[in-house]
C-alpha atoms as a PDB file:
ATOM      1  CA  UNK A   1     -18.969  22.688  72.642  1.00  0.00           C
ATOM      2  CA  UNK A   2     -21.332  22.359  69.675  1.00  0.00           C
ATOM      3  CA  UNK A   3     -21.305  20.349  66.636  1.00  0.00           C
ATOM      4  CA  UNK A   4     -22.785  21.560  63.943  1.00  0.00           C
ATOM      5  CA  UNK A   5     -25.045  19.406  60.442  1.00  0.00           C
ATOM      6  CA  UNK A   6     -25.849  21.091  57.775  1.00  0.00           C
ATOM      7  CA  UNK A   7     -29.634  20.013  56.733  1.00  0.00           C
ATOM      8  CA  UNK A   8     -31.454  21.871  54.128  1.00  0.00           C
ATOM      9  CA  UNK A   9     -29.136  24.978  54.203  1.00  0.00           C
ATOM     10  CA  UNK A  10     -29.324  25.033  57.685  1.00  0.00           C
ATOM     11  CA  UNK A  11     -27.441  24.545  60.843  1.00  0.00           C
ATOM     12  CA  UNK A  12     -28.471  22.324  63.435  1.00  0.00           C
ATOM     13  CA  UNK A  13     -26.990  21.901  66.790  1.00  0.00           C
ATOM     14  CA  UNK A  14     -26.610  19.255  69.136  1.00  0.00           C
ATOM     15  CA  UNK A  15     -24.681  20.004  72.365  1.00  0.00           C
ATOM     16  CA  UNK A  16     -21.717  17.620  72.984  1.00  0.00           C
ATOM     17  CA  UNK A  17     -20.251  18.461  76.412  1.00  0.00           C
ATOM     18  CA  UNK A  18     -23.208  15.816  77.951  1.00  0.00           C
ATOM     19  CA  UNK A  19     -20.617  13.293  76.780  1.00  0.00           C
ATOM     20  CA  UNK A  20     -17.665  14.670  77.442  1.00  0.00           C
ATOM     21  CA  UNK A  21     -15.259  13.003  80.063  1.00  0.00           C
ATOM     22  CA  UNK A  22     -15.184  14.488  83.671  1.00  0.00           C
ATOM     23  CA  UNK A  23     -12.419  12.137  84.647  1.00  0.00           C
ATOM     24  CA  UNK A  24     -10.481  10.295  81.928  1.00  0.00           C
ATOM     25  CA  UNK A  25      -9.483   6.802  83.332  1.00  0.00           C
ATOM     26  CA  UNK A  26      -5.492   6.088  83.666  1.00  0.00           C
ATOM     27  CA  UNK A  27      -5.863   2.563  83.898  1.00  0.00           C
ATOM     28  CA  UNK A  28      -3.527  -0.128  82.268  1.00  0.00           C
ATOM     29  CA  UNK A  29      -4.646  -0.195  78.176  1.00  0.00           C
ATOM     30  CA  UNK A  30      -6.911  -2.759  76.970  1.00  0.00           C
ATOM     31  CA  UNK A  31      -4.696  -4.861  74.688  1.00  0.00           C
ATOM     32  CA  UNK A  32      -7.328  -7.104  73.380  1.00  0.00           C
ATOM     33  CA  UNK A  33      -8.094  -5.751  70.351  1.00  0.00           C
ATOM     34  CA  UNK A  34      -4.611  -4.709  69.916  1.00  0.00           C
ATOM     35  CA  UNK A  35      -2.406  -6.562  67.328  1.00  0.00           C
ATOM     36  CA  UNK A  36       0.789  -7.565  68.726  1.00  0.00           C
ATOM     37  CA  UNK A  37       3.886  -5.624  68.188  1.00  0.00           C
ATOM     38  CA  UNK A  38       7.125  -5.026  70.189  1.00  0.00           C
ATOM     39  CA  UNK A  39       7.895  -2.204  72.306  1.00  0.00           C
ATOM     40  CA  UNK A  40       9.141   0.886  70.685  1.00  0.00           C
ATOM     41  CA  UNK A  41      12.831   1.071  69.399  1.00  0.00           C
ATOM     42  CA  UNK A  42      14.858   3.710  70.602  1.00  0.00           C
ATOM     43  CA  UNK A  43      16.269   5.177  67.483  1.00  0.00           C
ATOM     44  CA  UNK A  44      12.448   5.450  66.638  1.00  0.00           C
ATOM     45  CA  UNK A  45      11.554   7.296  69.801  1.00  0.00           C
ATOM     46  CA  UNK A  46      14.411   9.540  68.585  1.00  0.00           C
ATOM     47  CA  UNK A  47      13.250   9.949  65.305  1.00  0.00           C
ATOM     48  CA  UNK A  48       9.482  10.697  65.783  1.00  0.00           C
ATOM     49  CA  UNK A  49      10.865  13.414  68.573  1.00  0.00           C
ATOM     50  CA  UNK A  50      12.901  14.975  65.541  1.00  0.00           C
ATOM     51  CA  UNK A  51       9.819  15.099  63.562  1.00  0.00           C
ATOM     52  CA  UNK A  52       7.539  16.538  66.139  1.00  0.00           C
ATOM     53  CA  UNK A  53       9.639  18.868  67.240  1.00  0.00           C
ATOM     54  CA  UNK A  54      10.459  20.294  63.373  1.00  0.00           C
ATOM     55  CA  UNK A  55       6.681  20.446  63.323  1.00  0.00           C
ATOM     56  CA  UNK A  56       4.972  23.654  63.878  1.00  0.00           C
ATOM     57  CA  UNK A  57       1.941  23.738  62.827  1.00  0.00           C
ATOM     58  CA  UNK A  58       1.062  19.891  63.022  1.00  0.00           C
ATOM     59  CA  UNK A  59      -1.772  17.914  61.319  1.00  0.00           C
ATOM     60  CA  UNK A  60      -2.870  14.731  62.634  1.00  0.00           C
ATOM     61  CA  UNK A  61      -5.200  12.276  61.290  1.00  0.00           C
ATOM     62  CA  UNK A  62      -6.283   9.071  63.379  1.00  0.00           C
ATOM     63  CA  UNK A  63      -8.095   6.265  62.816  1.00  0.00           C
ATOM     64  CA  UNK A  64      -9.631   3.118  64.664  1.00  0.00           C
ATOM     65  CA  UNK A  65      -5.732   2.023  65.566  1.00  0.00           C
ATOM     66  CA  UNK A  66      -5.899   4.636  68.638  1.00  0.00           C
ATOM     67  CA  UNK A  67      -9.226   3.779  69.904  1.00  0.00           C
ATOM     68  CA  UNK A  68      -8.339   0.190  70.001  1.00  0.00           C
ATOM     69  CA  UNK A  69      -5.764   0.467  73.493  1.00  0.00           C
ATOM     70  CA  UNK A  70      -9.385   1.671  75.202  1.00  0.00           C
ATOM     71  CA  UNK A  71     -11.218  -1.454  74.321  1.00  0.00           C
ATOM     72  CA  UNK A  72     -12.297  -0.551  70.873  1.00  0.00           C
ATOM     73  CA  UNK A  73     -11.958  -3.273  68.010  1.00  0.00           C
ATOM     74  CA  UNK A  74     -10.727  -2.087  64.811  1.00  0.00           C
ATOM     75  CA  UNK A  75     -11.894  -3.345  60.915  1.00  0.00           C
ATOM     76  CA  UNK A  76      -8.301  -4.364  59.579  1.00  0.00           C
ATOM     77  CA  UNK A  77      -5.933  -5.406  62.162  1.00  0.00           C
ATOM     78  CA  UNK A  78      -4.267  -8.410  61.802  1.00  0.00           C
ATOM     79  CA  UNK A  79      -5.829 -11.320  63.391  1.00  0.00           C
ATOM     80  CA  UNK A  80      -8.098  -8.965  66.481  1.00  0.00           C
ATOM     81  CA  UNK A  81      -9.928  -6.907  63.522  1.00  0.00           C
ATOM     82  CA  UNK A  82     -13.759  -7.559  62.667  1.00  0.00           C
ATOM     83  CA  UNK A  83     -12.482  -9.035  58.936  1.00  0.00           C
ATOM     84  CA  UNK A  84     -10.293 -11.085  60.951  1.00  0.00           C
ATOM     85  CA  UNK A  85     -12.555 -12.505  63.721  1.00  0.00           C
ATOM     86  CA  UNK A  86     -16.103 -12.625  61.828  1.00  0.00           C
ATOM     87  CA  UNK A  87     -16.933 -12.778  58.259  1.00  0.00           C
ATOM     88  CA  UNK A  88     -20.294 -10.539  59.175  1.00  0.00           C
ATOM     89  CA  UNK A  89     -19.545  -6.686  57.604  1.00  0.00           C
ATOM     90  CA  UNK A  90     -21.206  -3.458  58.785  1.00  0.00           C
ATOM     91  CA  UNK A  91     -24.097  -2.289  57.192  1.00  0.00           C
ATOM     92  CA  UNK A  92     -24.105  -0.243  53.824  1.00  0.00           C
ATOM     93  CA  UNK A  93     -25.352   3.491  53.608  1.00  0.00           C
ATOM     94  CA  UNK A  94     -27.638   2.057  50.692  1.00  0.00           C
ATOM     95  CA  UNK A  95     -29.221  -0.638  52.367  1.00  0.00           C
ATOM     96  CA  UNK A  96     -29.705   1.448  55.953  1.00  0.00           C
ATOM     97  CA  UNK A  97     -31.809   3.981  53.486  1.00  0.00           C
ATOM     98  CA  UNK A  98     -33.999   1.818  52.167  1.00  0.00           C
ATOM     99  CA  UNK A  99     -34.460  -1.431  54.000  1.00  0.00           C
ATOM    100  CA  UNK A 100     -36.556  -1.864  57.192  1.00  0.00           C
ATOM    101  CA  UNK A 101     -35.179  -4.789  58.122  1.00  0.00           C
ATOM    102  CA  UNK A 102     -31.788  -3.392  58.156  1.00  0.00           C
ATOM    103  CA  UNK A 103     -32.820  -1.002  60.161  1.00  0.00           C
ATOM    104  CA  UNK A 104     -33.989  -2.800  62.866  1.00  0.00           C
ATOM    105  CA  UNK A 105     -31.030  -5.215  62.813  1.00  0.00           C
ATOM    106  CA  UNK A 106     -28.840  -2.555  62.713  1.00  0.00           C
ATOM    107  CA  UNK A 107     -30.492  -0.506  65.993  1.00  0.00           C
ATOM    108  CA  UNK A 108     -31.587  -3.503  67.589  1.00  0.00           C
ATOM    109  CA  UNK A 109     -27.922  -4.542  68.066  1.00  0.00           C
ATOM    110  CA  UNK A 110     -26.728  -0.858  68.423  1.00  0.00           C
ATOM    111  CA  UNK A 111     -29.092  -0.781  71.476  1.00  0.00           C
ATOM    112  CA  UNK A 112     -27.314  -4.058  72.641  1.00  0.00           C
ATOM    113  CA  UNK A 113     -23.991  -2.005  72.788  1.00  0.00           C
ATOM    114  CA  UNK A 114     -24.654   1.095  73.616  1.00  0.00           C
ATOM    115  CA  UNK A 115     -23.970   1.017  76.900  1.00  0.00           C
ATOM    116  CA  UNK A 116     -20.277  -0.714  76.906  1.00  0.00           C
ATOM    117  CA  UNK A 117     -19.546   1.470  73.911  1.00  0.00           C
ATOM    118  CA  UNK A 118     -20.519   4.880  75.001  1.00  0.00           C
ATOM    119  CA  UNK A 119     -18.694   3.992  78.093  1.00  0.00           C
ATOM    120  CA  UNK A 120     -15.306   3.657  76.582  1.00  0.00           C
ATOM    121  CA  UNK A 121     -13.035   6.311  77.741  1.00  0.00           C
ATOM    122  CA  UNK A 122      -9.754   8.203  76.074  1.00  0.00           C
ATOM    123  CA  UNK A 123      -6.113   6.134  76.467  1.00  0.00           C
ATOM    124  CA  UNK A 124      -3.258   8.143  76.733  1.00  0.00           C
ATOM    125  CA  UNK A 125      -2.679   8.505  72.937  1.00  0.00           C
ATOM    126  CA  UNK A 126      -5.997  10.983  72.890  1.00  0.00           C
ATOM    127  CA  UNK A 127      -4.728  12.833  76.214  1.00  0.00           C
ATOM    128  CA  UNK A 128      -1.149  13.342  74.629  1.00  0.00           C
ATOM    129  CA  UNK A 129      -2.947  14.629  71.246  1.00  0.00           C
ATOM    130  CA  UNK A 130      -4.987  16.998  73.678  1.00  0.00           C
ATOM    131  CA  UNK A 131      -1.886  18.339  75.592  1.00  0.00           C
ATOM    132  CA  UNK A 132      -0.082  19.301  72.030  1.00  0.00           C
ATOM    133  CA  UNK A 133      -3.126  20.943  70.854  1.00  0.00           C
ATOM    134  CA  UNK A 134      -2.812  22.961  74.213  1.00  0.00           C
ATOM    135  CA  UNK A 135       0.907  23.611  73.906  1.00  0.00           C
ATOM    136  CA  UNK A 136      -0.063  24.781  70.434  1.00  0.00           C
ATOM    137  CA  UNK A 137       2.158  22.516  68.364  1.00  0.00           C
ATOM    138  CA  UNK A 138      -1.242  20.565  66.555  1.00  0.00           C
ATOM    139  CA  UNK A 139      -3.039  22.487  64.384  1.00  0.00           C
ATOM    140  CA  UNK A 140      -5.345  20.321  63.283  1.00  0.00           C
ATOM    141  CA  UNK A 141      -6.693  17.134  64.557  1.00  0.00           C
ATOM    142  CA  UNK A 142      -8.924  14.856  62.008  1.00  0.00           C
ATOM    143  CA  UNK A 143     -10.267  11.760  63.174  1.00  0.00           C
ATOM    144  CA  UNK A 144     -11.906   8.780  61.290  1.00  0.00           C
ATOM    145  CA  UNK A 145     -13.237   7.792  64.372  1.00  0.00           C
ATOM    146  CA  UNK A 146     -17.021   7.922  65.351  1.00  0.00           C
ATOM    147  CA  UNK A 147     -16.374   6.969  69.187  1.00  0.00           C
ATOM    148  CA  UNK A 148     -16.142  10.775  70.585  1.00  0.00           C
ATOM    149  CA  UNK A 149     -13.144   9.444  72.325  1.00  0.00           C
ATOM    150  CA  UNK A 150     -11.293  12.720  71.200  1.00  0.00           C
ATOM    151  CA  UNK A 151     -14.172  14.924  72.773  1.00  0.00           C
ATOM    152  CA  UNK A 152     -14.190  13.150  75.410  1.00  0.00           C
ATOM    153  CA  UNK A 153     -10.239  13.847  75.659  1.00  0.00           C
ATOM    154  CA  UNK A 154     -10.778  17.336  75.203  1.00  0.00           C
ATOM    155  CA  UNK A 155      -9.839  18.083  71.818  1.00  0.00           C
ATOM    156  CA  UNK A 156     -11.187  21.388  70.790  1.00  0.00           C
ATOM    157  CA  UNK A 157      -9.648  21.815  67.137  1.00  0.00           C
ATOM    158  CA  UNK A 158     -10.673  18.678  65.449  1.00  0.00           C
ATOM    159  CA  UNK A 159     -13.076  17.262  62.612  1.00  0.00           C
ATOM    160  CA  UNK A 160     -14.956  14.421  63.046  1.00  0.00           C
ATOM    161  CA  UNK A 161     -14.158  13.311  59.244  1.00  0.00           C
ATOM    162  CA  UNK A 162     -17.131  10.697  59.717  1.00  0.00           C
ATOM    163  CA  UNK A 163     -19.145  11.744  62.203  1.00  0.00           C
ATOM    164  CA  UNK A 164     -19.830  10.766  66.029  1.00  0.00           C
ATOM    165  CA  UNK A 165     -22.352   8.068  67.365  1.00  0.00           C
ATOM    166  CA  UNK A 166     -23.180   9.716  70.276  1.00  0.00           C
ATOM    167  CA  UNK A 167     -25.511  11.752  67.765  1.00  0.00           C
ATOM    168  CA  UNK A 168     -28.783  11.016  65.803  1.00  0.00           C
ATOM    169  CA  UNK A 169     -30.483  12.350  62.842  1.00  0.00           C
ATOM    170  CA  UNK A 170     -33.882  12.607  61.059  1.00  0.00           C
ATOM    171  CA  UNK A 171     -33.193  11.876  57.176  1.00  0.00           C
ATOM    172  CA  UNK A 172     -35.917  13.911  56.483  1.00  0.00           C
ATOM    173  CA  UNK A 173     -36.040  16.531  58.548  1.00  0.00           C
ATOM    174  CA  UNK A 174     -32.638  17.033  60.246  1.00  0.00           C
ATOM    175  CA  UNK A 175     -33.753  16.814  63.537  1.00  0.00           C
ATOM    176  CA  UNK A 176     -30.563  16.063  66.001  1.00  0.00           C
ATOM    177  CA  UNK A 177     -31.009  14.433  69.019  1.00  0.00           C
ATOM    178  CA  UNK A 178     -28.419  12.766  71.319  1.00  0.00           C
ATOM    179  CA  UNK A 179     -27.444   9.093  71.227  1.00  0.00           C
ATOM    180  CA  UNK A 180     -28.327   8.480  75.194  1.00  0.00           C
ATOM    181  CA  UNK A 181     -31.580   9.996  75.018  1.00  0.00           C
ATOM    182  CA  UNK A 182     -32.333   8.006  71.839  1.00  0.00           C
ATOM    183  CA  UNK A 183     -31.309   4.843  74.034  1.00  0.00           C
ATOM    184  CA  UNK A 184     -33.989   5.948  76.876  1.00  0.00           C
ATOM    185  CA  UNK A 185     -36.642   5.792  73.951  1.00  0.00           C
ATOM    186  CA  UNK A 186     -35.643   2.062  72.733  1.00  0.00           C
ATOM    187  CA  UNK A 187     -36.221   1.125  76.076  1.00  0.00           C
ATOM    188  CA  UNK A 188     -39.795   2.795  76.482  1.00  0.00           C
ATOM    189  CA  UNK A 189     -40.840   1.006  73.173  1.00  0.00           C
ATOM    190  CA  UNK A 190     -38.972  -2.516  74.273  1.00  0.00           C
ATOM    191  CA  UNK A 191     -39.581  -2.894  78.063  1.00  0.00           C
ATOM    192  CA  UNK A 192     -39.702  -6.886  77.804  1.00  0.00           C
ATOM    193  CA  UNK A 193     -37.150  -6.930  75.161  1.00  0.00           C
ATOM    194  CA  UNK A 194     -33.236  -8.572  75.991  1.00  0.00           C
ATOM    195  CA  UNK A 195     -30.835 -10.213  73.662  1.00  0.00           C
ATOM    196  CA  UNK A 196     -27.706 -11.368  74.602  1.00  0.00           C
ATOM    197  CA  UNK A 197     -24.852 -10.522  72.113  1.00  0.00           C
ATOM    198  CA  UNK A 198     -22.413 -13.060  71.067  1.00  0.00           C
ATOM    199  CA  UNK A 199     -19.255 -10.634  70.543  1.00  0.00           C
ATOM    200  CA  UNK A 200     -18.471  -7.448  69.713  1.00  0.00           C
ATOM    201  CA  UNK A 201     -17.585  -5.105  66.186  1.00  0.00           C
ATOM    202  CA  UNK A 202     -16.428  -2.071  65.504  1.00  0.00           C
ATOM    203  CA  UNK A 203     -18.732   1.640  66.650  1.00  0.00           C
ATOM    204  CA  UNK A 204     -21.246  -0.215  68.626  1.00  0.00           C
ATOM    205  CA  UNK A 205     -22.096  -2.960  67.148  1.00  0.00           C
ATOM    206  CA  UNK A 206     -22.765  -6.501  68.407  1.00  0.00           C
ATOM    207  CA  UNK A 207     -23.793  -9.645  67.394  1.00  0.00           C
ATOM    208  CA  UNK A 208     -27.120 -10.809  67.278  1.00  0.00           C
ATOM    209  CA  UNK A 209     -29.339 -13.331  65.083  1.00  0.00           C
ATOM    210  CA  UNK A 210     -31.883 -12.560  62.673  1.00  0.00           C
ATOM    211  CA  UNK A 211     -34.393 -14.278  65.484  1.00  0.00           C
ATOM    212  CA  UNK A 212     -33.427 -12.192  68.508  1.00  0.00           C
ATOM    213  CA  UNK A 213     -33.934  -8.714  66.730  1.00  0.00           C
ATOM    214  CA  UNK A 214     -37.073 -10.144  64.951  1.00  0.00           C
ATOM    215  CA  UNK A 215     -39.677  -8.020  67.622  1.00  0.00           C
ATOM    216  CA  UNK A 216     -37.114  -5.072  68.128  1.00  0.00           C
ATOM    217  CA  UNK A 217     -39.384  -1.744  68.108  1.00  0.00           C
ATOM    218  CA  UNK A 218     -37.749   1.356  66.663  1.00  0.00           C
ATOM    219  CA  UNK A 219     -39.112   4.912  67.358  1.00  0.00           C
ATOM    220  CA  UNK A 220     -39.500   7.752  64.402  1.00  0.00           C
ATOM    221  CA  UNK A 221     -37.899  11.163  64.495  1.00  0.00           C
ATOM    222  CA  UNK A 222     -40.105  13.244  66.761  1.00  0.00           C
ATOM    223  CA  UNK A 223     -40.678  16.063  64.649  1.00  0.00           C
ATOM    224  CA  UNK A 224     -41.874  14.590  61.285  1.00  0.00           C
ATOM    225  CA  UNK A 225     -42.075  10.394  61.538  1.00  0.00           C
ATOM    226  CA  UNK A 226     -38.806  10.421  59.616  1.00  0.00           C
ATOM    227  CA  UNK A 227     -36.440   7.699  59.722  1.00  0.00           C
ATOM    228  CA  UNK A 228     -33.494   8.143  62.320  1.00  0.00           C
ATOM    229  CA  UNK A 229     -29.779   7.366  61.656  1.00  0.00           C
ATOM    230  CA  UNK A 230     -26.818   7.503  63.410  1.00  0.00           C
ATOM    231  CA  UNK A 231     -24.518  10.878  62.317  1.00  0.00           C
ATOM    232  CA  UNK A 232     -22.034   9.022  61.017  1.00  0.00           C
ATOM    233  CA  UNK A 233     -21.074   8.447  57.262  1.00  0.00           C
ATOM    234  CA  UNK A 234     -21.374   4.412  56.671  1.00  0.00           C
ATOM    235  CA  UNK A 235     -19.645   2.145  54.214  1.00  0.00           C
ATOM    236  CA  UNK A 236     -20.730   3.435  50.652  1.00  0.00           C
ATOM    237  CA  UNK A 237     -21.950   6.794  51.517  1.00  0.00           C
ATOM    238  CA  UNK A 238     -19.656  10.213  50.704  1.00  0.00           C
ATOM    239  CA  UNK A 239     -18.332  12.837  52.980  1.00  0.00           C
ATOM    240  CA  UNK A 240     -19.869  15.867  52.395  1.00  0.00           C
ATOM    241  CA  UNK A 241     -17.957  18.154  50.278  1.00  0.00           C
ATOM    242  CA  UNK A 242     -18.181  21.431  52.593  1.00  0.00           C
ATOM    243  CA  UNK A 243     -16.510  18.969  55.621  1.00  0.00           C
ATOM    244  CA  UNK A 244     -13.645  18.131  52.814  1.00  0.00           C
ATOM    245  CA  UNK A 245     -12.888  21.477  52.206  1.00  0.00           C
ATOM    246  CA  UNK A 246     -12.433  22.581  55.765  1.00  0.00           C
ATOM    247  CA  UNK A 247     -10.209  20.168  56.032  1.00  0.00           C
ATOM    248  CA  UNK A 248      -8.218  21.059  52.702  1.00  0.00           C
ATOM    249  CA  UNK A 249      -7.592  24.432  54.323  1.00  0.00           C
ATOM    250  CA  UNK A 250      -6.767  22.983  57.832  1.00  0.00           C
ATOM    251  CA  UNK A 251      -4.373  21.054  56.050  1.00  0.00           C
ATOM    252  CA  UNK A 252      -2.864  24.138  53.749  1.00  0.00           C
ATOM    253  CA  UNK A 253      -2.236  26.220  57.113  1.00  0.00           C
ATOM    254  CA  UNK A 254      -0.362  23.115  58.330  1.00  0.00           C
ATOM    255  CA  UNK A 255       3.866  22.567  57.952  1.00  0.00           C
ATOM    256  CA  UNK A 256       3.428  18.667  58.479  1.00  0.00           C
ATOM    257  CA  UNK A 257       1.194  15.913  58.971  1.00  0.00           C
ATOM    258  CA  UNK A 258       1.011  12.345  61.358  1.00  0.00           C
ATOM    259  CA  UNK A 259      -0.909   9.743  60.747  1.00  0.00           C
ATOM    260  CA  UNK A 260      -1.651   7.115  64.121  1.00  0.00           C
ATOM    261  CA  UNK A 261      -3.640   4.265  64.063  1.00  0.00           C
ATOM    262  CA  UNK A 262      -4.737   4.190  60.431  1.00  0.00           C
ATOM    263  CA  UNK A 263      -4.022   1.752  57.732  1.00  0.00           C
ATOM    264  CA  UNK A 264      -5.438   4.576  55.568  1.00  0.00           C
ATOM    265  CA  UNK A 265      -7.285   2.189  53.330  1.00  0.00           C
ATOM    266  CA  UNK A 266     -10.322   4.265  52.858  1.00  0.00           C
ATOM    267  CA  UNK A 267     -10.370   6.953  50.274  1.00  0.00           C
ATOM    268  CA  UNK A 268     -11.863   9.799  52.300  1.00  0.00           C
ATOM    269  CA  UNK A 269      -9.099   9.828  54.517  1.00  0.00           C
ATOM    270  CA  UNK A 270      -6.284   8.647  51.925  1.00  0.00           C
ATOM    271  CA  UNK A 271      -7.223  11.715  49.787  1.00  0.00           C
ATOM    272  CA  UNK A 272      -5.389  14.074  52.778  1.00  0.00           C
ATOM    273  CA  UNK A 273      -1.863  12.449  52.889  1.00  0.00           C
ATOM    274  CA  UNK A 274      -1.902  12.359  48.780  1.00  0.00           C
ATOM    275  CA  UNK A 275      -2.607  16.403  49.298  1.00  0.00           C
ATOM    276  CA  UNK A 276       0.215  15.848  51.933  1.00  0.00           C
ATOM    277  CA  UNK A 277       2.066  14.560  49.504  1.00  0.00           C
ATOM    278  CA  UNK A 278       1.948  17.267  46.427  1.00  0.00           C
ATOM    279  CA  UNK A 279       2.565  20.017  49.528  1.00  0.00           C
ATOM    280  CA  UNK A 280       5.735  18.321  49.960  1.00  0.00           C
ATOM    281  CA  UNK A 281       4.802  18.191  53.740  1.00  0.00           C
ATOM    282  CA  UNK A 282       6.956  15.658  55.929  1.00  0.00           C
ATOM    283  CA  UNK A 283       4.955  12.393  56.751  1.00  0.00           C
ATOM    284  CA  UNK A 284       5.180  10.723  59.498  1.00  0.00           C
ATOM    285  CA  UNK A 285       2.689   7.329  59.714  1.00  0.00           C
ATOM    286  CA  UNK A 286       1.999   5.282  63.482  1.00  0.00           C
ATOM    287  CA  UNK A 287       0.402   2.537  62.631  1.00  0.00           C
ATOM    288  CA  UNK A 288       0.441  -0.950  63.618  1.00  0.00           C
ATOM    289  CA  UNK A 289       0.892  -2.669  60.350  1.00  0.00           C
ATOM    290  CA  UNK A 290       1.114  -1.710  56.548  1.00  0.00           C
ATOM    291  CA  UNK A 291      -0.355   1.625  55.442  1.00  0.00           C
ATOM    292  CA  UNK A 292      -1.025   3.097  52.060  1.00  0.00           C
ATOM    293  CA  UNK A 293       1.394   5.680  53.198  1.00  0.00           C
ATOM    294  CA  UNK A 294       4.101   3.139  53.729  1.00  0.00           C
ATOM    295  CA  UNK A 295       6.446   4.095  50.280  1.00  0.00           C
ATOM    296  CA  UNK A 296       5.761   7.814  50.607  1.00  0.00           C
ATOM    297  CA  UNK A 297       5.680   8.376  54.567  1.00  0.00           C
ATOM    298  CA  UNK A 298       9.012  10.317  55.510  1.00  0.00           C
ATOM    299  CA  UNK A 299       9.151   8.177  58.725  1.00  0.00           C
ATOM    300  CA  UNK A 300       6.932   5.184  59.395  1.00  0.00           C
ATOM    301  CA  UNK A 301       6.894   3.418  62.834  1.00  0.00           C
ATOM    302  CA  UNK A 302       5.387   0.089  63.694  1.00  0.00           C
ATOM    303  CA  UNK A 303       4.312   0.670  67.441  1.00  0.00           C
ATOM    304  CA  UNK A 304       1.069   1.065  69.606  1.00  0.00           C
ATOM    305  CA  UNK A 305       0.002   4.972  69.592  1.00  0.00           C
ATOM    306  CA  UNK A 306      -0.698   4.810  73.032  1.00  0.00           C
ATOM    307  CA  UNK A 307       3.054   3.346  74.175  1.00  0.00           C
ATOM    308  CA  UNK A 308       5.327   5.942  71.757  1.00  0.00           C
ATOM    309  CA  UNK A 309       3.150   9.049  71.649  1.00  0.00           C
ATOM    310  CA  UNK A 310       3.519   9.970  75.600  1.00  0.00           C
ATOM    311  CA  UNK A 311       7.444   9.264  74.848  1.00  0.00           C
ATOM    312  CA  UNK A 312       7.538  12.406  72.896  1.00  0.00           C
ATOM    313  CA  UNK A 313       8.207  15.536  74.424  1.00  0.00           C
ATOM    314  CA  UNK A 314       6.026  18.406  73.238  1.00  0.00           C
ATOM    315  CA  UNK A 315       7.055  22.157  74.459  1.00  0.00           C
END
């Protein structure tokens, strides 16, 4: 499997199966980032069944609220979310661009979390998503997510509507390279270097003072001296308009459309269901919590994505 950036009008690849799971873990899920919520009801079971099984052609969207049963904390949940825990916010596209500083504090804790992140495996929410894109009933899988946990699942026909961090770019250049290599490099250029985080955000990040990251070396893309980012689309930066589109037509072929694990607060997912919407496609939302979707959804369900989706019988 490839994925694919557009850089200068052309196509770069970075080869993704050197992440991809060889054995998916079945443990228990990890509940602590995991709002609480009671078990599923019945008459819900019954009614998402209904709605999967009048699906087709089904397109699903997920957010951080599926990653969060494999040890993954979320932005917005109720009282386990990074707004909730920590008034510290991730960094800004802007800022990233233009500030060294940020830049080191930024890959100096990134480095710090690396390895517990990129370790995370798929819960049984991204293995049931997997199995209906086998059986043919998804379409179209978009996630917000930037953990790989879908690749990792085995998802073949999905968008990574913000990108993965298990990939790298040069700004300048394009030059891809993978996440894990890029880790082998901050440890060439920091042999003495350790810093022990004091908790744990959203896609990698940890917690670290301003003192601790102060010496934190970072390397230059390899190819030009350009400055490396993650290939993910940060807080006040744009999806690119080609990746919209796709998904505008993924979503056109498509007869309805779920929603798990999203509050849908963001904009560049939001903008799908409202297309959803005008389609007249039925909407179903999974979501622990209140959703944008909540007074338009045709079926709305308060439960953990990983509990109700392997309920569902998919043939």
């Amino acid at each position: 499997m490839f994925s694919a950036r557009k850089c200068s009008g052309v196509f770069r690849a970075v080869r993704l199966h050197d992440f991809r799971s060889h054995s998916v873990s079945r443990a228990s899920p990890n509940l602590t980032f995991v709002p609480a919520c009671l078990p599923p009801d019945p008459v819900e079971v019954e009614e998402l069944q209904r709605f999967v099984s009048n699906s087709k052609r089904l397109f699903v969207m997920t957010g951080a609220g599926i990653s969060t049963e494999s040890g993954i904390p979320d932005y917005r949940s109720e009282g386990v979310g990074l707004y909730a825990r920590t008034d510290r916010r991730p960094v800004q596209h802007a800022e990233f661009v233009r500030s060294a500083s940020a830049r080191q504090r930024y890959w100096a804790r990134n480095f710090v979390g690396w390895p517990q992140f990129s370790s995370h495996q798929p819960n049984k929410a991204h293995l049931v998503l997997r199995d209906w894109e086998k059986l043919g009933k998804l379409h179209w899988l978009v996630t917000q997510n930037v953990d790989a946990l879908h690749t990792k699942a085995g998802s073949q026909r999905m968008t990574e509507l913000h990108g993965c961090t298990h990939r790298v770019f040069c700004l300048a250049c394009g030059d891809q390279i993978l996440r894990s290599e890029l880790q082998e490099h901050f440890e060439a250029l920091n042999p003495t270097w350790k810093a022990e985080a004091f908790g744990v955000a959203p896609d990698g990040d940890v917690f670290l003072t301003d003192e601790q990251v102060r010496n934190f070396q970072i390397p230059a893309c390899r190819k030009c001296g350009g400055i490396l980012k993650p290939d993910v689309t940060f807080f006040g930066d744009t999806v690119s308009q080609e990746k919209v589109s796709f998904v505008h037509q993924r979503l056109a072929e498509s007869d309805s459309m779920l929603v798990a694990g999203s509050s849908m607060q963001v904009y560049s997912g939001y903008r799908f269901a409202l297309a959803a919407r005008e389609k007249k496609l039925p909407i179903a939302v999974l979501n622990i919590g209140p959703t944008r979707l909540d007074h338009f959804a045709s079926l709305k369900l308060n439960s953990r994505c990983g509990e109700l989706l392997p309920l569902i019988v998919c043939t």
